[in-house]
Protein backbone atom coordinates (compact mmCIF):
# COMPACT_ATOMS: atom_id res chain seq x y z
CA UNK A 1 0.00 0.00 0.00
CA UNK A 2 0.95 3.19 -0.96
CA UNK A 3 1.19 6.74 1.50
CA UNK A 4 0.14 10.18 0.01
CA UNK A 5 3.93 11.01 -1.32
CA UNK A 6 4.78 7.64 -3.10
CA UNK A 7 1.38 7.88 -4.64
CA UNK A 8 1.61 11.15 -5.69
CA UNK A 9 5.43 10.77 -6.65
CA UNK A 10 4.50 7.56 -9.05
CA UNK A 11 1.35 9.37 -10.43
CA UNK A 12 3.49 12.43 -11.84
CA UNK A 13 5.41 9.30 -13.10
CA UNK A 14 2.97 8.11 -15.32
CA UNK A 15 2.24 11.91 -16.08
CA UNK A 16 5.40 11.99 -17.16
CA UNK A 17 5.49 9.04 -19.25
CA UNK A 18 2.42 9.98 -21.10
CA UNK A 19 3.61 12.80 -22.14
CA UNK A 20 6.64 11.68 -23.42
CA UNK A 21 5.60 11.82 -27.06
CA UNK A 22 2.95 14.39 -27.03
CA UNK A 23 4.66 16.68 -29.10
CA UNK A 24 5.24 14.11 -31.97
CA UNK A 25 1.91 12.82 -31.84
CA UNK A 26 0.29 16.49 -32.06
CA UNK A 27 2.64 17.78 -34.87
CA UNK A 28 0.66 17.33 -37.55
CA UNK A 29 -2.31 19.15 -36.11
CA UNK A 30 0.21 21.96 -35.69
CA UNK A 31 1.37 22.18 -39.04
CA UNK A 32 -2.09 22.15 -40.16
CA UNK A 33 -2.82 25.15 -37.70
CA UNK A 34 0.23 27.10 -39.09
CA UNK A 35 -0.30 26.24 -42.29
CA UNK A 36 -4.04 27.48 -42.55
CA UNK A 37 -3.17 30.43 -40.65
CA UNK A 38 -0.29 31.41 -43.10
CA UNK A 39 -2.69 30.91 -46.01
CA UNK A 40 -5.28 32.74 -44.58
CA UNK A 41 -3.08 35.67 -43.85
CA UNK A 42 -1.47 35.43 -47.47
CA UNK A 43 -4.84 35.09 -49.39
CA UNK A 44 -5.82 38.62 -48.02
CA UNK A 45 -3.90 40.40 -50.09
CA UNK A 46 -5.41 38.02 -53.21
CA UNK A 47 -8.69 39.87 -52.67
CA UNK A 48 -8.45 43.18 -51.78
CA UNK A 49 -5.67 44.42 -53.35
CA UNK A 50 -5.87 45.18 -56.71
CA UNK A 51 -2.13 45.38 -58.38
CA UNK A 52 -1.45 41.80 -56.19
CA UNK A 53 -4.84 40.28 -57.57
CA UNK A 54 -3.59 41.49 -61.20
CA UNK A 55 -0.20 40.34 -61.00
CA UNK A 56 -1.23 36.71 -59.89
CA UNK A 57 -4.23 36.90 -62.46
CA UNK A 58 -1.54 37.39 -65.37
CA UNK A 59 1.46 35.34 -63.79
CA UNK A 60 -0.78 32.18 -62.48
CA UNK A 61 -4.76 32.31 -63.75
CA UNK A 62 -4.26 33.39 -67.94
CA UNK A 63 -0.32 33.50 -68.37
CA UNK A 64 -0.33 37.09 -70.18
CA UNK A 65 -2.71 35.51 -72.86
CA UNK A 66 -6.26 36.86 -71.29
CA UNK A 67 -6.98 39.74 -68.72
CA UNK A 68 -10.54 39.16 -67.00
CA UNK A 69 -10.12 41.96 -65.41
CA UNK A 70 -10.53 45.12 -67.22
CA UNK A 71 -11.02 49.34 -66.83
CA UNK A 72 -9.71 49.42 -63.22
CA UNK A 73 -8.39 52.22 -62.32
């Protein structure tokens, strides 16, 4: 039988243990956290900003050979 200290000690033991690889086994719901984030924050830019939206429309959407996007000043 255990006494209040040995218990305690041994149950920040297993505390411990289980924790061990927390931060490996939650890495990929990081990424996917800072990854969205970053995109999120990037994309902005994409919508409201008109020489960025242009220069992606001719450089990614038509490749110089259609403009949808016409009479903006």
């Amino acid at each position: 039988m255990f006494n209040r200290e040995e218990a305690e000690k041994k149950f920040l033991d297993i505390v411990a243990e289980n924790r061990r690889g927390l931060w490996m086994a939650t890495l990929p719901y990081k990424l996917g956290i800072v990854t969205a984030v970053t995109v999120a924050t990037v994309s902005i830019p994409m919508i409201f900003e008109i020489n960025t939206v242009l220069w992606f429309n001719e450089l990614y959407v038509t490749s110089g050979k259609f403009i949808f996007i016409t009479n903006i000043k």
